[in-house]
N, C-alpha and C. Protein backbone atom coordinates (compact mmCIF):
# COMPACT_ATOMS: atom_id res chain seq x y z
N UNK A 1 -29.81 27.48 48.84
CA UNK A 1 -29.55 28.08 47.56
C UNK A 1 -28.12 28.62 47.58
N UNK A 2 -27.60 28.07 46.71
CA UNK A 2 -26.06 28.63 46.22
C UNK A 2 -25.72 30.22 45.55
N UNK A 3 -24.70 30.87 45.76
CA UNK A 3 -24.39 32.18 45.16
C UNK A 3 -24.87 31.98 43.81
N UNK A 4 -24.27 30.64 42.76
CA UNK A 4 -24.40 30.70 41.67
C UNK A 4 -25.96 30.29 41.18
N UNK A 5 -26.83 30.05 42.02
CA UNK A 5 -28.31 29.73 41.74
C UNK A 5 -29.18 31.55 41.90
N UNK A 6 -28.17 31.87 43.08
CA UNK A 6 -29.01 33.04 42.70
C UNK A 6 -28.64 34.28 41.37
N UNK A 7 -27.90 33.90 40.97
CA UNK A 7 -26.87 34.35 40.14
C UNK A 7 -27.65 33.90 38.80
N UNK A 8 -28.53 32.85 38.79
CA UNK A 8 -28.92 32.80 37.38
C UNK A 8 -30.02 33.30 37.27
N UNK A 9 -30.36 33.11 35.98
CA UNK A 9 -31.41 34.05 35.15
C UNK A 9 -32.93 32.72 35.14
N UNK A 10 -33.79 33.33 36.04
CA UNK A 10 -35.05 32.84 36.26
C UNK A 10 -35.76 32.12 34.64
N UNK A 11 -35.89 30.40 35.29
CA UNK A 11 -35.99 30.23 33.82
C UNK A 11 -37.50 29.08 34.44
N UNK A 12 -38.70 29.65 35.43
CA UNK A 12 -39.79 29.02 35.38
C UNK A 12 -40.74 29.36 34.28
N UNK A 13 -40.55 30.43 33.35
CA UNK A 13 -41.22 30.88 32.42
C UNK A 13 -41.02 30.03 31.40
N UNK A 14 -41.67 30.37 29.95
CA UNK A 14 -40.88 29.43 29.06
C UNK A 14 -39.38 29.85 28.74
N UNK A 15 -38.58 29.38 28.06
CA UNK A 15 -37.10 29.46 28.00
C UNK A 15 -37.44 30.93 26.90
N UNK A 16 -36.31 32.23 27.88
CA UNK A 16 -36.34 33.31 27.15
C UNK A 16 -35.24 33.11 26.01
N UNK A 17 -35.46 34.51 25.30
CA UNK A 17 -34.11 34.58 23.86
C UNK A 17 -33.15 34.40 24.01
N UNK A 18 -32.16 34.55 23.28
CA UNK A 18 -30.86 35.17 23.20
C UNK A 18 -30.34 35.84 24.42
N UNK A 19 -31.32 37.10 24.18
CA UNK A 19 -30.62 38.58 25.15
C UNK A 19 -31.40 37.94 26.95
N UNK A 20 -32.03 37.00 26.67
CA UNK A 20 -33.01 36.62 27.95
C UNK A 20 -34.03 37.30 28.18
N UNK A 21 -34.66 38.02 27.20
CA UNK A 21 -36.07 38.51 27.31
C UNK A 21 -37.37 37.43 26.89
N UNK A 22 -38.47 36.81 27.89
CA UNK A 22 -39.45 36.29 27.28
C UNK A 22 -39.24 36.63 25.58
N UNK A 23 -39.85 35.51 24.80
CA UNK A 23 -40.27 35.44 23.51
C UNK A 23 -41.88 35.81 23.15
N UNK A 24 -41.77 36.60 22.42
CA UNK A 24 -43.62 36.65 21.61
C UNK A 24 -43.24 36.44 19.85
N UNK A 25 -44.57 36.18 19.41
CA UNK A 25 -44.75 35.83 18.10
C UNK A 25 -46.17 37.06 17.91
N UNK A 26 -45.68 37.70 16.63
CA UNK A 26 -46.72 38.87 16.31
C UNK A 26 -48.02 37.61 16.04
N UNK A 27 -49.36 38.54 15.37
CA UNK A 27 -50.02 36.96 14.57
C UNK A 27 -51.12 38.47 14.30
N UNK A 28 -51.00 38.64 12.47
CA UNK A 28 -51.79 39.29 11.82
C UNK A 28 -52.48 38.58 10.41
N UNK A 29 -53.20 39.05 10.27
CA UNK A 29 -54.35 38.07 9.55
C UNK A 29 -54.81 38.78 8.53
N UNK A 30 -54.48 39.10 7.05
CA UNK A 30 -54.38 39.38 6.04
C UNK A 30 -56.53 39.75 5.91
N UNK A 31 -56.79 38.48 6.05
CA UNK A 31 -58.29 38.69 6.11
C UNK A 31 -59.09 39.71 7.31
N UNK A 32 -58.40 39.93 8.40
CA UNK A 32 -59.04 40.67 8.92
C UNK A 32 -57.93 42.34 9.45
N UNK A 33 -57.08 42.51 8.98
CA UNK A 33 -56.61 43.81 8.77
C UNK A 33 -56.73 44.63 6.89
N UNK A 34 -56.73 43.39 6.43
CA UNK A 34 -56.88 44.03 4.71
C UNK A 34 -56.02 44.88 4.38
N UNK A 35 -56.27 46.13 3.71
CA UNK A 35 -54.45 46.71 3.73
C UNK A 35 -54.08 47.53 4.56
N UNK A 36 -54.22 47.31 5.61
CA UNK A 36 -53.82 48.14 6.93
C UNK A 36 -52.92 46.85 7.60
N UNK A 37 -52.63 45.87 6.80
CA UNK A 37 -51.56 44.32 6.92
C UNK A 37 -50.60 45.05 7.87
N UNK A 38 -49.71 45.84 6.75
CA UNK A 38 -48.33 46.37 6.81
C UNK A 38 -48.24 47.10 8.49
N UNK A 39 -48.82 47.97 8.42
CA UNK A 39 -49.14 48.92 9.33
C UNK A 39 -49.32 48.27 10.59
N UNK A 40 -50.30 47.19 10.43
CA UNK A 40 -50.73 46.52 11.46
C UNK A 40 -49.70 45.85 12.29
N UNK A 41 -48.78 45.24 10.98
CA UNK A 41 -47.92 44.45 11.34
C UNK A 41 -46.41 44.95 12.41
N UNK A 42 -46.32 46.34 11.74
CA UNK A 42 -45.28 47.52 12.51
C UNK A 42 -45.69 47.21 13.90
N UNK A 43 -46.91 47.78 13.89
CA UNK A 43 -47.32 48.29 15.37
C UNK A 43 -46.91 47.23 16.53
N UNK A 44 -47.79 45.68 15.99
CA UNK A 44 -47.36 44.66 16.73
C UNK A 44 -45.68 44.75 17.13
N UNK A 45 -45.00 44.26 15.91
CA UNK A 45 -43.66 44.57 16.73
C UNK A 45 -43.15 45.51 17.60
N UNK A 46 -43.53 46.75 17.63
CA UNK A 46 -43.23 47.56 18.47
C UNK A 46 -43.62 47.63 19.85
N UNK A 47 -45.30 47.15 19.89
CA UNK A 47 -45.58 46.90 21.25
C UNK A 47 -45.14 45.40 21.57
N UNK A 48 -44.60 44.84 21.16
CA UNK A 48 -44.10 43.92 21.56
C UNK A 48 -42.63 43.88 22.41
N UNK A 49 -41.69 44.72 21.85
CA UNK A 49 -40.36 44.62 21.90
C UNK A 49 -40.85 46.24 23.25
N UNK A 50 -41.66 47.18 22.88
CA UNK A 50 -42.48 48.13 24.09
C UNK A 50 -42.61 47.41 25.70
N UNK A 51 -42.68 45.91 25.35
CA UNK A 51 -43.46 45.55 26.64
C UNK A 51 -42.74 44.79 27.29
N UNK A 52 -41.26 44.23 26.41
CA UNK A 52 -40.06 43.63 26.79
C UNK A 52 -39.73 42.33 26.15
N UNK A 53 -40.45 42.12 25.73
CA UNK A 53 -40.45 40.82 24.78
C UNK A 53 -39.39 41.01 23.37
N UNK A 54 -38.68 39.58 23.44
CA UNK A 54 -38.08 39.38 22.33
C UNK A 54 -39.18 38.97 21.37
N UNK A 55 -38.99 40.02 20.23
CA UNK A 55 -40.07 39.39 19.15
C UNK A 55 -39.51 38.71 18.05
N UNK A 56 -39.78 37.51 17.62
CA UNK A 56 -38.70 36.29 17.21
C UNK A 56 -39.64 36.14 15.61
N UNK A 57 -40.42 36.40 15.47
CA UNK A 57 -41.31 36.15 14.32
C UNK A 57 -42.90 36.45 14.17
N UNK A 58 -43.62 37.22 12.90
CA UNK A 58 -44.81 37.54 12.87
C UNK A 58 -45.40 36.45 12.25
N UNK A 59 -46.53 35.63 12.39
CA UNK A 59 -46.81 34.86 11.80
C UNK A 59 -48.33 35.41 10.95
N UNK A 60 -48.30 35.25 9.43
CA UNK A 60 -49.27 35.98 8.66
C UNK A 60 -49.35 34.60 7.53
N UNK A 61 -50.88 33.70 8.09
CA UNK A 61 -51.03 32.99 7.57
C UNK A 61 -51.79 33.17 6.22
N UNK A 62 -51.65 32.07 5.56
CA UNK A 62 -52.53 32.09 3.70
C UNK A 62 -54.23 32.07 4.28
N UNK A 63 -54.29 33.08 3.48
CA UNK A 63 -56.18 33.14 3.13
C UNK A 63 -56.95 31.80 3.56
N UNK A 64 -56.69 31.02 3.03
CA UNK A 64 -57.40 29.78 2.34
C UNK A 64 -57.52 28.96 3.86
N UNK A 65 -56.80 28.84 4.58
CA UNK A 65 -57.00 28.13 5.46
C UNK A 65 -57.99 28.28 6.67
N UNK A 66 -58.71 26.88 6.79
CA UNK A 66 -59.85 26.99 7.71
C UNK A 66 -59.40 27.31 9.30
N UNK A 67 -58.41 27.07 9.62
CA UNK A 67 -57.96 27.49 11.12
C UNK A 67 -57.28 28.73 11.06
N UNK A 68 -56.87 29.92 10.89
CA UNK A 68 -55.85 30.33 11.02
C UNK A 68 -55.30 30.23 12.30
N UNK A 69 -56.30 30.55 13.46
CA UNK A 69 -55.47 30.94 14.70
C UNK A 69 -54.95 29.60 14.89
N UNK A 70 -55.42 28.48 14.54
CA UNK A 70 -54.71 27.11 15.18
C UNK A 70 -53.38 27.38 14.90
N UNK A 71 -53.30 27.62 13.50
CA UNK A 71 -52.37 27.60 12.76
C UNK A 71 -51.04 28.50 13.66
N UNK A 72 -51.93 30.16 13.98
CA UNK A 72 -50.63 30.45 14.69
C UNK A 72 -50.26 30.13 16.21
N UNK A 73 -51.47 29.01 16.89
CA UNK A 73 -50.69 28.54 17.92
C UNK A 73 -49.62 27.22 17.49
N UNK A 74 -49.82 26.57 16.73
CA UNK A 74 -48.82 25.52 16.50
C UNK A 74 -47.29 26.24 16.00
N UNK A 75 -47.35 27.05 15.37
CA UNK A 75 -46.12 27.96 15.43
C UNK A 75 -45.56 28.07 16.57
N UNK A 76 -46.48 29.40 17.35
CA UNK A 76 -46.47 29.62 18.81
C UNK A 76 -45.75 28.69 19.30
N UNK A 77 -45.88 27.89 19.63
CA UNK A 77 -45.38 26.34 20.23
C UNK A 77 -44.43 26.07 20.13
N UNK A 78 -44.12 25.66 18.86
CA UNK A 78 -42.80 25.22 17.82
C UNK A 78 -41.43 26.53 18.84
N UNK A 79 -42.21 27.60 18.48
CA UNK A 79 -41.29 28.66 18.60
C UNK A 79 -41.09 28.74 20.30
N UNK A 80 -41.70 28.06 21.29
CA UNK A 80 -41.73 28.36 22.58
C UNK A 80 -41.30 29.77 23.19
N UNK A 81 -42.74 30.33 22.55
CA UNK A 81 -42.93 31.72 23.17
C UNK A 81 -43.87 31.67 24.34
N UNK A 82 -43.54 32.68 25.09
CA UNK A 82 -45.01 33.11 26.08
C UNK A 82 -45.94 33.72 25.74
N UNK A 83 -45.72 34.96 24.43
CA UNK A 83 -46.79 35.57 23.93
C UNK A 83 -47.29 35.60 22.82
N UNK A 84 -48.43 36.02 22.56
CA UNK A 84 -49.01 36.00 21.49
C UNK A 84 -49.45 37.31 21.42
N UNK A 85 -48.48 38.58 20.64
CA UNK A 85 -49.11 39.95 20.00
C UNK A 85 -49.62 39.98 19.08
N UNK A 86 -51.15 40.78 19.24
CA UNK A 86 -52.08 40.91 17.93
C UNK A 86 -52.52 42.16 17.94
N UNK A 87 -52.49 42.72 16.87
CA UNK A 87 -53.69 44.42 16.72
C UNK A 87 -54.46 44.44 17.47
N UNK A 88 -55.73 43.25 17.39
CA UNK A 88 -56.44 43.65 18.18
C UNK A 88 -57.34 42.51 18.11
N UNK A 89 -58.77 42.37 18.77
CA UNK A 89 -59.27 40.69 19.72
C UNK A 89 -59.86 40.20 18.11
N UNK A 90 -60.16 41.45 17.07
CA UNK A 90 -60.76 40.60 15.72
C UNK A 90 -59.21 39.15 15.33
N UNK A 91 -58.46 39.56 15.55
CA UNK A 91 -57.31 38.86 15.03
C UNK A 91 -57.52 37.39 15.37
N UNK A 92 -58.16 37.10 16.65
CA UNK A 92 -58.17 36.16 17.18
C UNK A 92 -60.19 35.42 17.31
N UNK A 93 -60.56 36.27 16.41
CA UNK A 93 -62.07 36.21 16.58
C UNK A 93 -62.73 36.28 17.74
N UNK A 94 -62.53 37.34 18.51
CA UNK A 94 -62.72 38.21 19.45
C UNK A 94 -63.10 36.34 20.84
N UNK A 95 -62.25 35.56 20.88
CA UNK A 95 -61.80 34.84 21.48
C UNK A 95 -60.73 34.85 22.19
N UNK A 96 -60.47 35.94 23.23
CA UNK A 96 -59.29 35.47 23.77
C UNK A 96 -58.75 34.15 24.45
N UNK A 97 -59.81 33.69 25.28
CA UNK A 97 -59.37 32.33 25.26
C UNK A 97 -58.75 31.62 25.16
N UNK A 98 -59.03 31.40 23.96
CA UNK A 98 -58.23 30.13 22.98
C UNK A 98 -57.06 30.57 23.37
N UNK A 99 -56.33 31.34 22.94
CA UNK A 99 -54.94 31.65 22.81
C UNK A 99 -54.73 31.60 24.71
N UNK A 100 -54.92 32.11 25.31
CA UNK A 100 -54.69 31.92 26.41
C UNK A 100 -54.80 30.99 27.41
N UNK A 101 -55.11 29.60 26.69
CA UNK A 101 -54.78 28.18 27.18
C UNK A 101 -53.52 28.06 27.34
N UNK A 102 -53.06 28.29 26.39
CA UNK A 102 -51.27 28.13 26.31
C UNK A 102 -50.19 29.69 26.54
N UNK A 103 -50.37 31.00 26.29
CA UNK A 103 -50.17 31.59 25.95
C UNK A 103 -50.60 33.22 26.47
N UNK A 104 -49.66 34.30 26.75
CA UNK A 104 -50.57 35.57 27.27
C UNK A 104 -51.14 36.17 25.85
N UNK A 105 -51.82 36.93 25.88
CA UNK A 105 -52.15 37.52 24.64
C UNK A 105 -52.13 39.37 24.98
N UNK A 106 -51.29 39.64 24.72
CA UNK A 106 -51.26 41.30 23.92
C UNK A 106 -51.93 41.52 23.03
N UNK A 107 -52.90 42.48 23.02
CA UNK A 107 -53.27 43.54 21.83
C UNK A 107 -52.57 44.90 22.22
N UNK A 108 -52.89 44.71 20.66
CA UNK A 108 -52.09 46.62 20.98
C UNK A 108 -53.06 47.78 21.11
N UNK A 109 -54.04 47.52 20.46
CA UNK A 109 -55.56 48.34 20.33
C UNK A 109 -56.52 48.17 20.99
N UNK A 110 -57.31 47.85 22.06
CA UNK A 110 -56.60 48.48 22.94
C UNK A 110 -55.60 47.98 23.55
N UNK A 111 -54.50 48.66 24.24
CA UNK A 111 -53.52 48.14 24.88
C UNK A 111 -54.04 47.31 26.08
N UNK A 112 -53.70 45.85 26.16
CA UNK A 112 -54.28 45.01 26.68
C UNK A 112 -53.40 43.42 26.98
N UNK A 113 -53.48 43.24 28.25
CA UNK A 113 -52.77 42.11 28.46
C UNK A 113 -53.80 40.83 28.97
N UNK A 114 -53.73 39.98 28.30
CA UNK A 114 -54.91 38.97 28.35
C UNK A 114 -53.85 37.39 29.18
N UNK A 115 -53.87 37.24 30.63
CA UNK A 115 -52.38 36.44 30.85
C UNK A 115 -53.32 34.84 30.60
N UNK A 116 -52.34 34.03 30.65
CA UNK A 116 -52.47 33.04 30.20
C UNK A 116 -53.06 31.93 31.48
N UNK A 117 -54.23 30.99 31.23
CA UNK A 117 -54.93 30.33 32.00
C UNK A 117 -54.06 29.50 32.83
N UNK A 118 -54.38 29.84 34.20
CA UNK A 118 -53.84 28.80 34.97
C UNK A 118 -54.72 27.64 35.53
N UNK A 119 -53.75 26.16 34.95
CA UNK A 119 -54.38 25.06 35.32
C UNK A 119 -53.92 24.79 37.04
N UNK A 120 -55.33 24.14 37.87
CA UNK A 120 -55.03 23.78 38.74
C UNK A 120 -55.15 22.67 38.67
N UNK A 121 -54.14 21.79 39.71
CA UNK A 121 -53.40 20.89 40.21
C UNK A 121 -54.25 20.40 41.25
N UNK A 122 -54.40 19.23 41.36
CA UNK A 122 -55.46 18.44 42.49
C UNK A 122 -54.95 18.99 43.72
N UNK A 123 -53.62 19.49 44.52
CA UNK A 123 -52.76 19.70 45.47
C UNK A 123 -53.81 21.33 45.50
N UNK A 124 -54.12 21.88 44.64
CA UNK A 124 -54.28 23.38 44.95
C UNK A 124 -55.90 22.86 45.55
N UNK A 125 -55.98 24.79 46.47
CA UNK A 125 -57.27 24.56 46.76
C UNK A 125 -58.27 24.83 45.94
N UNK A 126 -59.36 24.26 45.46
CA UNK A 126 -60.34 24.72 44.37
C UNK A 126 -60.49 23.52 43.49
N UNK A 127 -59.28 22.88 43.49
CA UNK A 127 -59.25 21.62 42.21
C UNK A 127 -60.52 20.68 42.90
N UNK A 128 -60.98 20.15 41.55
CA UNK A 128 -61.56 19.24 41.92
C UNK A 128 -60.83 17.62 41.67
C-alpha cells in the first residue's frame, strides 16, 4: 500500500457525498404519519445528518400507489445511498427486512439501527 492509498477516503461502502459522508434518503408516508407529515419529516432529517449521514433527499410518495416502500427503494437506488431514515417501523410496515436487503434502516422512534443483510459468498463459511 502506497502513502497515497492510505491517504484516500475509504470508498468499500456505497460512494459517499460531496463532503464524503455516507448518503441516506428520509422515506415518510403521508398515509401513515397523517398530519404529523411535516414534523415527522424534520425529525428524520435531523437524525439523519445526527448520525453522520449526508441527507440528499426525503422521499414522500402519492397516496394512490400500491407499493410505496418499493417505490422508495427504487429511489434509494437511483440515489446510491446506504440508508434508509424513517420515523418509525409503521413507515415501512413494520418490515424491516425488506429495506435491509439493500440498505441500513434508521428509525428515529425508537432510535434504532436496523444494518443491512449480509449476503454470503460460497468462499464464506456457512454458505451453502
Amino acid at each position: 500500500m502506497t502513502n497515497v492509498q492510505v491517504a484516500e477516503p475509504d470508498t468499500a461502502l456505497s460512494t459517499g457525498g460531496s463532503d464524503g459522508l455516507p448518503k441516506s434518503v428520509g422515506f415518510v408516508r403521508g398515509d401513515v404519519s397523517g398530519p404529523h407529515a411535516p414534523r415527522h419529516a424534520v425529525a428524520v432529517v435531523r437524525h439523519a445528518r445526527a448520525l453522520g449521514y449526508q441527507h440528499v433527499y426525503t422521499v414522500r410518495p402519492p397516496h394512490d400507489l400500491p407499493d410505496p416502500i418499493g417505490y422508495a427503494l427504487g429511489i434509494a437506488a437511483g440515489l446510491d445511498v446506504v440508508a434508509i431514515v424513517v420515523y418509525d417501523l409503521a413507515h415501512v410496515d413494520n418490515q424491516p427486512a425488506r429495506i435491509c436487503e439493500d440498505f441500513d434502516l434508521e428509525t428515529v422512534c425508537p432510535a434504532t439501527t436496523w444494518t443491512r443483510a449480509t449476503k454470503l459468498t460460497p468462499a464464506e463459511p456457512g454458505a451453502a
